[in-house]
C-alpha atoms as a PDB file:
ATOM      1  CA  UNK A   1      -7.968  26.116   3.767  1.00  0.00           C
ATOM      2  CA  UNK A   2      -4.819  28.128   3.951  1.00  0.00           C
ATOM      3  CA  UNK A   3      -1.516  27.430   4.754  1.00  0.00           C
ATOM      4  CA  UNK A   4      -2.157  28.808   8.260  1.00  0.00           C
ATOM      5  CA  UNK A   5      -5.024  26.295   9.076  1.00  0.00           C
ATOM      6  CA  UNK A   6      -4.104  24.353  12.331  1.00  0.00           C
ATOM      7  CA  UNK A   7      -4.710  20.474  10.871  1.00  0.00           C
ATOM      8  CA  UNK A   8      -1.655  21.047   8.616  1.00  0.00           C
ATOM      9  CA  UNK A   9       0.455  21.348  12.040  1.00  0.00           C
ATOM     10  CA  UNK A  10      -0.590  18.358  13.286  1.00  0.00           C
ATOM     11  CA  UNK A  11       1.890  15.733  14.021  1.00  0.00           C
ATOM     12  CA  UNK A  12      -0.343  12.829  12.342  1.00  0.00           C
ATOM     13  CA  UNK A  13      -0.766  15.213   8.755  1.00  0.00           C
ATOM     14  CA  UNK A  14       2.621  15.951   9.057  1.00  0.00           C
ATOM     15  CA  UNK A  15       4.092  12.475   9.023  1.00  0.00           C
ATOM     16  CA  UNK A  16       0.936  10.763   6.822  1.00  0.00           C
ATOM     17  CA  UNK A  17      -0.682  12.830   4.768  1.00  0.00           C
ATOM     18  CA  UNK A  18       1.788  16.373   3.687  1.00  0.00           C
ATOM     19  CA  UNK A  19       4.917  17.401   5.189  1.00  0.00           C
ATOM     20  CA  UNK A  20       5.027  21.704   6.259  1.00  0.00           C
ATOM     21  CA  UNK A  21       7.199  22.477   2.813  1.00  0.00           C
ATOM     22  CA  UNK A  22       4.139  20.955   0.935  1.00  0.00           C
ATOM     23  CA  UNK A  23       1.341  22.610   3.381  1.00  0.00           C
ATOM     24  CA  UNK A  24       2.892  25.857   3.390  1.00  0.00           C
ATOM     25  CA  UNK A  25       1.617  26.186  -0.437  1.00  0.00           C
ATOM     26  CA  UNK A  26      -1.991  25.064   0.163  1.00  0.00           C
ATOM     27  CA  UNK A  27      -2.990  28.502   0.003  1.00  0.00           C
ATOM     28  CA  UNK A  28      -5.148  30.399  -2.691  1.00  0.00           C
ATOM     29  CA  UNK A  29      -2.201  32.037  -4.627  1.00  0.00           C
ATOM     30  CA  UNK A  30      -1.040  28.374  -5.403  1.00  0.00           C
ATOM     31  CA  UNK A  31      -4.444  26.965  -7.183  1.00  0.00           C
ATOM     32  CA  UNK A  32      -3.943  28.758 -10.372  1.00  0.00           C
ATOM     33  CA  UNK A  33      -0.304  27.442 -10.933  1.00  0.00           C
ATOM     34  CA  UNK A  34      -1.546  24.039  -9.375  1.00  0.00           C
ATOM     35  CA  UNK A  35      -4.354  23.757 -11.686  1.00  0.00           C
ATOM     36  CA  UNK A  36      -2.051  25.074 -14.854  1.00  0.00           C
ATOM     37  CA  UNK A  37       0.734  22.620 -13.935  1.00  0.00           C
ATOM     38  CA  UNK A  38      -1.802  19.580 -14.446  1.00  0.00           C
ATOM     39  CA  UNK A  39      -2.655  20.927 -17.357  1.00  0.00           C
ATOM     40  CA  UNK A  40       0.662  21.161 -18.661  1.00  0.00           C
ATOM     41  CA  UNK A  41       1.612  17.495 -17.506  1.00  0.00           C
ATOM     42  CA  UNK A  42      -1.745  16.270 -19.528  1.00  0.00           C
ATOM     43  CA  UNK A  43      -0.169  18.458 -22.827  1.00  0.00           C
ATOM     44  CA  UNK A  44       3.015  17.314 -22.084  1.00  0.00           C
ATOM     45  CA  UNK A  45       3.399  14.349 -20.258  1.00  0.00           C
ATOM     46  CA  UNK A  46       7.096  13.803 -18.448  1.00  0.00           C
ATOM     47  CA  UNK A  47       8.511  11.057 -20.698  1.00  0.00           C
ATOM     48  CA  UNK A  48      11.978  11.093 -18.293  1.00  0.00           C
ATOM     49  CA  UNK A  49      11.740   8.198 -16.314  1.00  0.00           C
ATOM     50  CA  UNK A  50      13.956   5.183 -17.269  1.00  0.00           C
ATOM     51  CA  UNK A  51      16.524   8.506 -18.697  1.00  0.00           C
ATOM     52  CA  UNK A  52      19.992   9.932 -17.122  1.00  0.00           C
ATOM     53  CA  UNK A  53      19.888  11.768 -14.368  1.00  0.00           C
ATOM     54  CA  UNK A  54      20.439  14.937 -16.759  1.00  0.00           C
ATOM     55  CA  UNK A  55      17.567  13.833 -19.250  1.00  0.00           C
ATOM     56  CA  UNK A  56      15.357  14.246 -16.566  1.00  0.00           C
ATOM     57  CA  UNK A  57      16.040  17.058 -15.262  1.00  0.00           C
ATOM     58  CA  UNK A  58      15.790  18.910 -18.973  1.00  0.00           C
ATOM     59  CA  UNK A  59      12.634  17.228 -19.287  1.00  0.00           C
ATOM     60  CA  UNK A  60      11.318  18.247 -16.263  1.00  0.00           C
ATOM     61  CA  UNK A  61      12.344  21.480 -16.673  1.00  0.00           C
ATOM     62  CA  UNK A  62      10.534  21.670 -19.857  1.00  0.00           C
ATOM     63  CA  UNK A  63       7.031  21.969 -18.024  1.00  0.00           C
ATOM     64  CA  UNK A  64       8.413  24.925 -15.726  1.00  0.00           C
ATOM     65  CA  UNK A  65       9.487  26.523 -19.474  1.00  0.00           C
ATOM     66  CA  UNK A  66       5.682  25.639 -20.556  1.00  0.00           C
ATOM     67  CA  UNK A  67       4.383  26.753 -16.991  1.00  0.00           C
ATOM     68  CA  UNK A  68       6.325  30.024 -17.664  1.00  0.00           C
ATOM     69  CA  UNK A  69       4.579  30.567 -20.895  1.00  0.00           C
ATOM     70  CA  UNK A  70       0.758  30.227 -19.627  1.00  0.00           C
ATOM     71  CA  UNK A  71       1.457  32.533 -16.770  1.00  0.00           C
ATOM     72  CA  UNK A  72       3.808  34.761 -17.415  1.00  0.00           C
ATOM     73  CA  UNK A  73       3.016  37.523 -14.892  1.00  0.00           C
ATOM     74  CA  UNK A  74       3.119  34.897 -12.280  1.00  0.00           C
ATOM     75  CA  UNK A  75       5.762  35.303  -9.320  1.00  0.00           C
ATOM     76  CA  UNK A  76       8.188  32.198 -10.298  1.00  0.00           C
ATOM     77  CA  UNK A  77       8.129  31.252  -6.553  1.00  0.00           C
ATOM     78  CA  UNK A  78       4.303  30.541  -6.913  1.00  0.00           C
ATOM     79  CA  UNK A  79       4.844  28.766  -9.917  1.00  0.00           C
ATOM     80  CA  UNK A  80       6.893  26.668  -9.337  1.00  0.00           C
ATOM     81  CA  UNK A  81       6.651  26.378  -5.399  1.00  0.00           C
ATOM     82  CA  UNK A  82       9.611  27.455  -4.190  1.00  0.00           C
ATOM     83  CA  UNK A  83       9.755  30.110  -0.939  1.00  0.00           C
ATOM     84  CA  UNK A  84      11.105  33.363  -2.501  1.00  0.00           C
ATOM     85  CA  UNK A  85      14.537  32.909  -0.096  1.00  0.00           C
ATOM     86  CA  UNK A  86      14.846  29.698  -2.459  1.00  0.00           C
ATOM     87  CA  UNK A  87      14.729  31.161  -5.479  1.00  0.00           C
ATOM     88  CA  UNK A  88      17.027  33.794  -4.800  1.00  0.00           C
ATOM     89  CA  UNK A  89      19.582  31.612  -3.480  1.00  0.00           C
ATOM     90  CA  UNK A  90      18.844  29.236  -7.019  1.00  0.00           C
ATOM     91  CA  UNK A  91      19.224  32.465  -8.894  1.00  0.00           C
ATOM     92  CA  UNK A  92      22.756  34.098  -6.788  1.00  0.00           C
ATOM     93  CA  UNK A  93      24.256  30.392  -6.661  1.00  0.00           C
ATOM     94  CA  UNK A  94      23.305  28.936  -9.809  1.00  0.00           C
ATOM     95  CA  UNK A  95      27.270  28.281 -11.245  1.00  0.00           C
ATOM     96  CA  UNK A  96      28.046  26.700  -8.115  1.00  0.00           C
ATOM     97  CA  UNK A  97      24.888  24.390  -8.271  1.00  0.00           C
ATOM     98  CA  UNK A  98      25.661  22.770 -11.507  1.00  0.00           C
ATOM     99  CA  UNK A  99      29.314  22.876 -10.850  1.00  0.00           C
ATOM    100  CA  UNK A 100      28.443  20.537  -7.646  1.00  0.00           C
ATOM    101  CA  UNK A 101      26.099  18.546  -9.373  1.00  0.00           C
ATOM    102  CA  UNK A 102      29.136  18.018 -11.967  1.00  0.00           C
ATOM    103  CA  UNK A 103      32.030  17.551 -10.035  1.00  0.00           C
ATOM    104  CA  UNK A 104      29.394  14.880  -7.822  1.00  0.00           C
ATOM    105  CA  UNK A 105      27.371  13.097  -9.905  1.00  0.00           C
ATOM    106  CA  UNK A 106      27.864  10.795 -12.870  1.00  0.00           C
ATOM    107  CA  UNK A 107      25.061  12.946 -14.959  1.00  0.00           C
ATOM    108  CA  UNK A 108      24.285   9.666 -16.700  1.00  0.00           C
ATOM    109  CA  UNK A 109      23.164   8.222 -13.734  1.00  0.00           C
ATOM    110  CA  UNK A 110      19.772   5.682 -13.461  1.00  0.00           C
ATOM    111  CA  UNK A 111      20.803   5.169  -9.585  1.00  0.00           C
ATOM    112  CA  UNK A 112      16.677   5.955  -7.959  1.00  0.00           C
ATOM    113  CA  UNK A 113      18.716   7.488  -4.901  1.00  0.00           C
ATOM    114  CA  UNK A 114      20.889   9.967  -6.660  1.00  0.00           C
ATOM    115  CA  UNK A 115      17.714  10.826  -9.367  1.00  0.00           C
ATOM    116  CA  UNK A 116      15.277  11.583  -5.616  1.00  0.00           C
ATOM    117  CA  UNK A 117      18.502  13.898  -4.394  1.00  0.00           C
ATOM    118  CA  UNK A 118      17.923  15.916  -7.366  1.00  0.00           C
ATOM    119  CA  UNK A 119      14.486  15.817  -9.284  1.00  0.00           C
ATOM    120  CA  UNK A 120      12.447  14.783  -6.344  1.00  0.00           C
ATOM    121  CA  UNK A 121      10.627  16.829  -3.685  1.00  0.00           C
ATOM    122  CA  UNK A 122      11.827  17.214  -0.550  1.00  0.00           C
ATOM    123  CA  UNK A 123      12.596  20.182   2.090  1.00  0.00           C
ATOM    124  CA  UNK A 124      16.013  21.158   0.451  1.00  0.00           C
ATOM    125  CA  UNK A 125      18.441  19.143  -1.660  1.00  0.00           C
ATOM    126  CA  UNK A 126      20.906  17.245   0.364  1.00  0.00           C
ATOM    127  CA  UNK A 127      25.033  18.883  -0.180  1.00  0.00           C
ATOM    128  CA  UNK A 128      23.291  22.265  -0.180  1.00  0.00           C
ATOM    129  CA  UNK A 129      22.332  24.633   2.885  1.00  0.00           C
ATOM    130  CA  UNK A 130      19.285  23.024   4.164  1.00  0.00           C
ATOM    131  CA  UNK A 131      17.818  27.077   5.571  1.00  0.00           C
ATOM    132  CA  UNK A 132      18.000  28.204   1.308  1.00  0.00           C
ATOM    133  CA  UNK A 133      18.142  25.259  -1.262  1.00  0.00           C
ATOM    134  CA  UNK A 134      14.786  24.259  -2.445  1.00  0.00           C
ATOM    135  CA  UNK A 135      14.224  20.441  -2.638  1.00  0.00           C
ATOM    136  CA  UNK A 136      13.960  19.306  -6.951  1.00  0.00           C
ATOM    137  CA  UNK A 137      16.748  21.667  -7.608  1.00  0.00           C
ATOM    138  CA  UNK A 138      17.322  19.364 -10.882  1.00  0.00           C
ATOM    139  CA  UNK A 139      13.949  20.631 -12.196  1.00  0.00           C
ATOM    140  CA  UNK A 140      15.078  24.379 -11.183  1.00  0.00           C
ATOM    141  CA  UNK A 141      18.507  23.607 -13.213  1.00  0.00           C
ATOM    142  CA  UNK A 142      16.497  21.884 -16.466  1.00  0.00           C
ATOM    143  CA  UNK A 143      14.570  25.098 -16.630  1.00  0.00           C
ATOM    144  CA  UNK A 144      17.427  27.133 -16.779  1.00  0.00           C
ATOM    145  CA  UNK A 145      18.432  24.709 -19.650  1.00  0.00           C
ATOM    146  CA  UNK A 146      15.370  24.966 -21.067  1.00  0.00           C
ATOM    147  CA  UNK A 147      15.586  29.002 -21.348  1.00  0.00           C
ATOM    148  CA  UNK A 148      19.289  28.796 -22.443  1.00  0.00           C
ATOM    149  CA  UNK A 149      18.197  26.906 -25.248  1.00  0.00           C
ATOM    150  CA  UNK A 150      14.942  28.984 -26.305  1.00  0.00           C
ATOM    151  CA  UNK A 151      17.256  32.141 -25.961  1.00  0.00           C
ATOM    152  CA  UNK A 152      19.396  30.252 -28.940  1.00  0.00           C
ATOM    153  CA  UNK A 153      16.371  29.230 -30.568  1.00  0.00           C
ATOM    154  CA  UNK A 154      13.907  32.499 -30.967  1.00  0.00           C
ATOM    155  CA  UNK A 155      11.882  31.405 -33.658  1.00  0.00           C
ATOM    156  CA  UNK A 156      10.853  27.851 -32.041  1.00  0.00           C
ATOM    157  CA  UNK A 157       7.391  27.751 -30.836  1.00  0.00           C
ATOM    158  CA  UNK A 158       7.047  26.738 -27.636  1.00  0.00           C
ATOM    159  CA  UNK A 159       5.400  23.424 -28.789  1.00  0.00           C
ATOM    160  CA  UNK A 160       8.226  22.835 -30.845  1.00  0.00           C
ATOM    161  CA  UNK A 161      10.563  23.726 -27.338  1.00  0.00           C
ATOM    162  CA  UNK A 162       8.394  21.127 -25.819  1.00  0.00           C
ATOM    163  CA  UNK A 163       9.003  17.954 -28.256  1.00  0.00           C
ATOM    164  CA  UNK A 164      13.285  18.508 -28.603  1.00  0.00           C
ATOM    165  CA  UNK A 165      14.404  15.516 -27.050  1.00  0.00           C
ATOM    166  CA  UNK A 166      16.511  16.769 -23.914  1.00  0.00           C
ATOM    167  CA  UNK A 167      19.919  15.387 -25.822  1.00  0.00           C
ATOM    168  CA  UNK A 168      19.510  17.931 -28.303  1.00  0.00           C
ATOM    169  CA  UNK A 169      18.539  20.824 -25.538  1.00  0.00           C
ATOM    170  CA  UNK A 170      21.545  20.287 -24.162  1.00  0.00           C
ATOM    171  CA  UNK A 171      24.020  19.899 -26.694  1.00  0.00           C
ATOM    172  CA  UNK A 172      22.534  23.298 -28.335  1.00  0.00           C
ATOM    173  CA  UNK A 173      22.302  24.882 -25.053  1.00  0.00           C
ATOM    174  CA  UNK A 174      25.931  25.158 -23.954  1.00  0.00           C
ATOM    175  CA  UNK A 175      24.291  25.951 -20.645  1.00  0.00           C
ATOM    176  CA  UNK A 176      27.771  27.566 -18.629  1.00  0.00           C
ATOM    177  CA  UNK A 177      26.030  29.402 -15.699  1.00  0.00           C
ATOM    178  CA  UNK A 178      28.555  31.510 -13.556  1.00  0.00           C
END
């Protein structure tokens, strides 16, 4: 119906049904990468939960890396749902977003609260500026992994990219943004 259409301002869809940083991409631009990200979670299935905190955000950046691949000429915003402003901030602030999430978090952590902070969605991630950071900035930092890794590792298919557990991603990735 378009992000513009008045039901997703009401109060009652709001609160029950989808908050405005989820309605705001129920436009038409979105139903391609919508419809390609199922498809890429039936090829690949996330396999992360029960894992570290850092497992799952490799393997969740793993179907942004796969995403990437079947629409390449696709605005990364769109694809991955994120408000241009947000990406740009990812993309200028990147070293300081994993240096906070090291300095903060035990990466190893299976603590549901500290895994939602990071890998689930949300308006912006808590500890960063609510008016830039995209909520599931994990995700946004496993791609980068993700990438780092395929850089290293030119001649793996993506298929191949796609099975690597995330322990060996990031070992081989030595993933040092600045």
């Amino acid at each position: 119906m378009g992000k513009d259409f008045s039901v997703y301002n009401d109060p009652f869809f709001i609160e029950s049904v989808a908050p405005s940083y989820r309605s705001r991409r129920f436009s038409k631009e979105y139903i391609i990468a919508d419809a390609m990200q199922l498809v890429v979670s039936d090829m690949f299935p996330d396999k992360s939960s029960g894992k570290p905190l850092i497992e799952q955000m490799v393997e969740k950046g793993k179907q942004w890396y796969l995403l990437d691949k079947f629409l390449p000429t696709t605005p990364d915003s769109i694809k991955i749902g994120y408000t241009q402003q947000q990406l740009d901030w990812c993309k200028d602030n990147e070293g300081m977003i994993w240096t906070y999430i090291v300095k903060n978090e035990d990466l190893q952590s299976l603590n549901p609260s500290v895994l939602q902070v990071y890998i689930g969605e949300s308006p912006f991630t808590q500890g960063f500026p609510p008016d830039y950071s995209p909520g599931n900035i994990g995700q946004w930092i496993g791609w980068q992994f993700i990438k780092k890794f395929a850089e290293k590792n030119p001649d793996m298919k993506p298929e191949e990219i796609m099975q690597t557990d995330a322990v060996t991603i990031i070992t081989q990735a030595k993933y040092k943004p600045k």
